[in-house]
Protein backbone atom coordinates (compact mmCIF):
# COMPACT_ATOMS: atom_id res chain seq x y z
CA UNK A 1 7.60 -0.81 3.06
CA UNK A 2 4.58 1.12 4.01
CA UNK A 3 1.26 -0.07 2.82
CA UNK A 4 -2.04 1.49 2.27
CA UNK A 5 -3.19 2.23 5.35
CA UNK A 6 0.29 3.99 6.70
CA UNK A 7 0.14 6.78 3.57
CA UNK A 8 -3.67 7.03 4.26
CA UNK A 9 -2.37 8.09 7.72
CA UNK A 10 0.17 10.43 6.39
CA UNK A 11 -2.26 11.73 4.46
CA UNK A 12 -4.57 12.64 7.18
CA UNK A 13 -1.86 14.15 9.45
CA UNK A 14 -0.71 16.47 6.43
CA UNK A 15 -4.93 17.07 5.74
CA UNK A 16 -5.16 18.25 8.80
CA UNK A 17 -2.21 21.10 8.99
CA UNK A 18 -5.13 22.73 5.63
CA UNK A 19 -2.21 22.95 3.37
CA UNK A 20 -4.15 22.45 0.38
CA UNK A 21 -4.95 25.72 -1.33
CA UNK A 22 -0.86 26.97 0.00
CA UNK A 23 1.72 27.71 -1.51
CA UNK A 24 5.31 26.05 -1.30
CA UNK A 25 7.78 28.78 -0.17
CA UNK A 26 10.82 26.55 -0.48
CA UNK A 27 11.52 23.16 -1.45
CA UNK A 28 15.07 21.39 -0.97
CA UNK A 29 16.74 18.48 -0.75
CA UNK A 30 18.83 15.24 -2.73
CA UNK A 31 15.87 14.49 -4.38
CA UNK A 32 16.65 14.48 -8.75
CA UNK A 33 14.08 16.40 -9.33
CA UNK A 34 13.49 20.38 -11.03
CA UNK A 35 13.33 21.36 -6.91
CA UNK A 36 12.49 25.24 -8.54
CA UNK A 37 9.80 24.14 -10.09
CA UNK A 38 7.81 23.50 -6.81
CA UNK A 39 8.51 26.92 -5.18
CA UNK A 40 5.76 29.20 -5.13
CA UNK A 41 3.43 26.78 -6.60
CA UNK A 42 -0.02 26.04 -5.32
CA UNK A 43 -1.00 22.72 -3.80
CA UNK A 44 -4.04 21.44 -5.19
CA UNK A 45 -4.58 18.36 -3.48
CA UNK A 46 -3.05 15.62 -1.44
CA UNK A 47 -3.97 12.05 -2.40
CA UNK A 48 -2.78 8.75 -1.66
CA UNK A 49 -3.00 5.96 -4.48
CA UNK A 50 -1.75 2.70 -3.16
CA UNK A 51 1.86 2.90 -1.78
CA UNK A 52 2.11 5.97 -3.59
CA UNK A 53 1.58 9.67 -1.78
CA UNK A 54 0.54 12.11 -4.45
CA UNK A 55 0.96 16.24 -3.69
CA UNK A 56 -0.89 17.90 -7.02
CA UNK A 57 -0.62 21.15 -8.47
CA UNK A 58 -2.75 21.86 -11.30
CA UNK A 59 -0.75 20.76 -14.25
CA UNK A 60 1.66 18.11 -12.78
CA UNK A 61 1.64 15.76 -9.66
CA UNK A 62 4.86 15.01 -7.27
CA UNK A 63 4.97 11.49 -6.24
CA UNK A 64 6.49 10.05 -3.37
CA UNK A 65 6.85 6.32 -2.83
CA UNK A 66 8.53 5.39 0.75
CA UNK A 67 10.30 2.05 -0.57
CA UNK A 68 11.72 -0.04 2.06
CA UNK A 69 12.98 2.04 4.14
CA UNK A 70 11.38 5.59 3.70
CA UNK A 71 9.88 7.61 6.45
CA UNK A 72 8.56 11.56 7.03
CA UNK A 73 8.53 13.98 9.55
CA UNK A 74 5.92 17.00 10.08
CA UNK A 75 7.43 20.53 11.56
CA UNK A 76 10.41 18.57 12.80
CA UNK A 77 13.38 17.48 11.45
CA UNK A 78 16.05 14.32 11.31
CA UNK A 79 19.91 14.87 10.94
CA UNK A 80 19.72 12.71 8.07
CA UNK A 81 19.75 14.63 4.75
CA UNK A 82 16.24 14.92 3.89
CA UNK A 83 14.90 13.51 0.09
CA UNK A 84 12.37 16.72 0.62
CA UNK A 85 11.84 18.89 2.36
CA UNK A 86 8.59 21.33 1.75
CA UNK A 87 8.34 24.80 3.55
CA UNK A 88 4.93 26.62 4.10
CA UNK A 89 3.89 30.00 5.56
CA UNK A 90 3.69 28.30 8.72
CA UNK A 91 4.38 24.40 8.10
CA UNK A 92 7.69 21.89 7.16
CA UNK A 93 7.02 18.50 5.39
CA UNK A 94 10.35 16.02 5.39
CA UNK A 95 10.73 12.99 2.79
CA UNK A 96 13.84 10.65 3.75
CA UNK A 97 15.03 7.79 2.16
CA UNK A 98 12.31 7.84 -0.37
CA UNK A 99 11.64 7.66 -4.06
CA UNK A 100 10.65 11.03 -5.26
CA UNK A 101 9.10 12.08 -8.71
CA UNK A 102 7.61 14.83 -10.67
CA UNK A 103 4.75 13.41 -13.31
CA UNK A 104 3.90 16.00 -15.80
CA UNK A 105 0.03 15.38 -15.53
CA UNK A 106 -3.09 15.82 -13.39
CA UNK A 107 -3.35 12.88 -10.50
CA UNK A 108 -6.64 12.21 -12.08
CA UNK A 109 -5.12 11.40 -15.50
CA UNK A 110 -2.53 9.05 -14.08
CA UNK A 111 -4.03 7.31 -11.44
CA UNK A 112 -7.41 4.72 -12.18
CA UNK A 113 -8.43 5.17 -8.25
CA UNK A 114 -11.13 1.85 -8.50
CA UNK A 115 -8.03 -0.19 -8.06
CA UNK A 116 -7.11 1.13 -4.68
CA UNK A 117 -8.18 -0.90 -2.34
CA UNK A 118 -8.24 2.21 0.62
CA UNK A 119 -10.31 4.30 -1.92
CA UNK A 120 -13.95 5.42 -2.01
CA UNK A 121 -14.13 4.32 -5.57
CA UNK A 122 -12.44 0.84 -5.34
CA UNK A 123 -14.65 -1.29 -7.67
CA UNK A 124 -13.82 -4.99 -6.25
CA UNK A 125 -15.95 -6.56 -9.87
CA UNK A 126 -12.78 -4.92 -11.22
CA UNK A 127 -10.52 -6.47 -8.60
CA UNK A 128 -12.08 -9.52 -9.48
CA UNK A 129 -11.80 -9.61 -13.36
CA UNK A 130 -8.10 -8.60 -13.31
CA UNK A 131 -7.82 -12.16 -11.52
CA UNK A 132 -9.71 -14.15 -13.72
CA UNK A 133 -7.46 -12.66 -16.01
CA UNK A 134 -4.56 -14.17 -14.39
CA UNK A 135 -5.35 -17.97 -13.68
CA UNK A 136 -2.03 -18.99 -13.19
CA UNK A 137 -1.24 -16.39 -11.06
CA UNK A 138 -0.27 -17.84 -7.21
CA UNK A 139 -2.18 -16.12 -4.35
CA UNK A 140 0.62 -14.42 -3.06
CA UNK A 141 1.66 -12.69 -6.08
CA UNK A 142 -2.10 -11.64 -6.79
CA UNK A 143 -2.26 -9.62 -3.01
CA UNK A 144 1.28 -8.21 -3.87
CA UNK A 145 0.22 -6.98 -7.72
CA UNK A 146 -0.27 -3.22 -7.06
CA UNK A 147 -2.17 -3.62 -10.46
CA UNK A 148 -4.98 -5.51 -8.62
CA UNK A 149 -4.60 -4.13 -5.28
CA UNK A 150 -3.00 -1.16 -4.61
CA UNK A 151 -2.02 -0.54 -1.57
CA UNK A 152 -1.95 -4.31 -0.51
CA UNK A 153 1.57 -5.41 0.78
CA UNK A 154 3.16 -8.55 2.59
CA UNK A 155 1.00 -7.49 6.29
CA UNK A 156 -1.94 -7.54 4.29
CA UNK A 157 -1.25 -10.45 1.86
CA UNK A 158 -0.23 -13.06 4.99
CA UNK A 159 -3.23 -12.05 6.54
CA UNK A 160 -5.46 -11.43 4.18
CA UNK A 161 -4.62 -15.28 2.70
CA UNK A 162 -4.93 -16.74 6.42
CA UNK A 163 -8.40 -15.23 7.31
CA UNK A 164 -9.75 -16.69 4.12
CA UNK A 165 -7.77 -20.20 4.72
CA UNK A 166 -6.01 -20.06 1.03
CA UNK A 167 -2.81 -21.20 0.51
CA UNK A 168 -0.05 -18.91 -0.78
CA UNK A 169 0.37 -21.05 -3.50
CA UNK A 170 -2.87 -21.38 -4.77
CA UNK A 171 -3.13 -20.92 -8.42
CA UNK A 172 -5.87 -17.93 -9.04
CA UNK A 173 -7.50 -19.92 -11.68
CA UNK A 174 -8.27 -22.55 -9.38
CA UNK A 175 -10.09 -20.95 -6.49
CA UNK A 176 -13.77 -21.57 -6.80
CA UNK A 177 -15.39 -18.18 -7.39
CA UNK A 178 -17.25 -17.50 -4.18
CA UNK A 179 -14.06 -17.95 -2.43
CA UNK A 180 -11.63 -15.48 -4.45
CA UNK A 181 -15.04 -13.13 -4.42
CA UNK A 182 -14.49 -13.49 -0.28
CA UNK A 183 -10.64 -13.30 -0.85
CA UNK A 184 -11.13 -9.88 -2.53
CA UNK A 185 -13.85 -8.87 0.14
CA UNK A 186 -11.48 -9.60 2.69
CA UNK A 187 -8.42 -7.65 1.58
CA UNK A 188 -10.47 -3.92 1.59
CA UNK A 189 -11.95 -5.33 4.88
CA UNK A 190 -8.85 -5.98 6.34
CA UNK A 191 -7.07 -2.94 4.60
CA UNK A 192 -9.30 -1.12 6.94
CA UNK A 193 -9.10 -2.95 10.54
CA UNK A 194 -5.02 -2.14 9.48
CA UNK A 195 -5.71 1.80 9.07
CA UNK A 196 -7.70 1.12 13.00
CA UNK A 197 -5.02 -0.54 14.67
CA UNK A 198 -2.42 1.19 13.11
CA UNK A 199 -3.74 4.19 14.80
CA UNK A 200 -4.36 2.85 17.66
CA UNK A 201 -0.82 1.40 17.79
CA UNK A 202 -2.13 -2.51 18.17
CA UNK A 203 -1.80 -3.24 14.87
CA UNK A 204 0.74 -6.29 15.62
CA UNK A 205 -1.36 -7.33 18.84
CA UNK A 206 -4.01 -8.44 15.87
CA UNK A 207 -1.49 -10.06 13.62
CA UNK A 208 -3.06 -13.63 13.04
CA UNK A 209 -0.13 -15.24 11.24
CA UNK A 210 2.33 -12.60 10.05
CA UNK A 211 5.72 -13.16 11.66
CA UNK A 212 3.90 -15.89 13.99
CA UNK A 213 5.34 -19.27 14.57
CA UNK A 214 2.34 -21.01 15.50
CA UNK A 215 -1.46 -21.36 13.57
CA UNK A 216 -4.43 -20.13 16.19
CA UNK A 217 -6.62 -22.46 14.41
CA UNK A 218 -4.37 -25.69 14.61
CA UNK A 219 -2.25 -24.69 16.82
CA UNK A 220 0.85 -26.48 14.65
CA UNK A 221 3.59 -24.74 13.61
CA UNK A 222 3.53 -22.01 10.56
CA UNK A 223 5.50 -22.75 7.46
CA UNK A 224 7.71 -19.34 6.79
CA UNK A 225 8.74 -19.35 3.48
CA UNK A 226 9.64 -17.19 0.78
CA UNK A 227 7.64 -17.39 -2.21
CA UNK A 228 6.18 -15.79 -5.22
CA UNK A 229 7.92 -13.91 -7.67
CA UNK A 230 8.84 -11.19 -4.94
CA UNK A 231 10.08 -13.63 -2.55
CA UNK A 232 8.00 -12.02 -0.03
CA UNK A 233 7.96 -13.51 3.36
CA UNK A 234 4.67 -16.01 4.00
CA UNK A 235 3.57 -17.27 6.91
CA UNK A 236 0.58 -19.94 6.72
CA UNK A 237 -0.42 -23.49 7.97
CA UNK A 238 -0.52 -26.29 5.38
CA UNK A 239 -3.03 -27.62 7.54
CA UNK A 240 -6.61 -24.93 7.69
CA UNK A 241 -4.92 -23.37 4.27
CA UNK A 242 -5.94 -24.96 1.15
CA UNK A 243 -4.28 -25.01 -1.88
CA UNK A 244 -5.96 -24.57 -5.23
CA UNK A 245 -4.14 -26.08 -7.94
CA UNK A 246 -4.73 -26.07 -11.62
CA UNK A 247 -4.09 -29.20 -13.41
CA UNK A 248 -2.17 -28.17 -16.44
CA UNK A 249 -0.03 -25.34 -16.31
């Protein structure tokens, strides 16, 4: 599944072709959507909210989430039936395999944009409240919650959990303050170094414990286990990881 980063990269490849301000000549595609009600409408925008790319018109915004195993072409095409396909003037945009939806309102009146952690208004005091809210929550369930951090997926979570040494299972209530204060710090941080690498196709050469069998620090094996709600994959060392634990549940 695509994190943050990846649909900040789409958007900058589609940014680039100036499509915003153009109008949508045809639109087709499996997608169970009203595909009329995109032709000859004007793009307003393109956005990305977490996981989520956003095309906006004035009065209603298309959504596209990639899922698990969604993926796009620009001005070239897969055999694959295409989810979407968007034709320009002079430009093609492909959706496969994704999630697509029209949402009868403005981006700006669905979307609170301080929660994403790519965006220029991400308010981490925010971040940081919504876990205080949630002191039972474990660790890797608080990096997955899209309501916290948008954008923030399993790359990021393993990661993100590692460079701060906190367990997976850590209960949020039970990490001192300064440290979940780093722990949010630390997932825009690293949300970023992902968005470098990625384009610089090293982003796995910098991997410090996702998918790795051994801890850097320790040099012991990692645990791999799946845990959380989502049963996400998590890779960590019992041994440079702490874990925070409340005393009552």
């Amino acid at each position: 599944m695509p994190e943050g980063p990846s649909i900040v990269i789409l958007k900058e490849a589609i940014d680039a072709l100036h499509l915003k301000g153009k109008v949508i000549r045809h639109a087709e595609g499996n997608a169970k959507i009203d595909l009329d009600r995109l032709i000859n409408q004007q793009i307003t925008d393109f956005r990305s909210w977490g996981k989520h790319f956003l095309i906006c018109f004035p009065d209603f915004t298309l959504r596209i989430h990639f899922m698990l195993f969604g993926s796009y072409l620009i001005n070239a095409q897969k055999k694959t039936l295409p989810r979407l396909t968007l034709i320009f003037d002079k430009d093609e945009l492909n959706f496969y395999a994704c999630s697509v939806q029209i949402l009868d309102q403005p981006a700006d009146q669905l979307y609170d944009w301080r929660g994403d952690i790519m965006a220029n208004k991400w308010d981490a005091k925010l971040a940081l409240k919504k876990l205080h809210e949630n002191p039972k929550m474990l660790a890797c369930d608080a990096l997955l919650d899209q309501h916290i951090f948008s954008g923030s997926g399993n790359i990021i979570k393993n990661e993100v959990l590692f460079r701060t040494r906190v367990h997976p299972m850590s209960h949020i209530g039970a990490i001192p303050d300064d440290k979940l204060k780093e722990l949010v710090n630390e997932t825009r941080n690293y949300a970023f170094d992902f968005l470098k690498w990625k384009k610089e196709n090293t982003l796995k050469k910098h991997w410090l414990a996702h998918t790795k069998k051994s801890c850097p620090r320790c040099n012991i094996p990692f645990h791999k286990e799946y845990l959380g709600k989502s049963k996400r994959r998590s890779y960590f060392c019992e041994s440079c990881q702490e874990r925070f634990l409340l005393e009552t549940i």
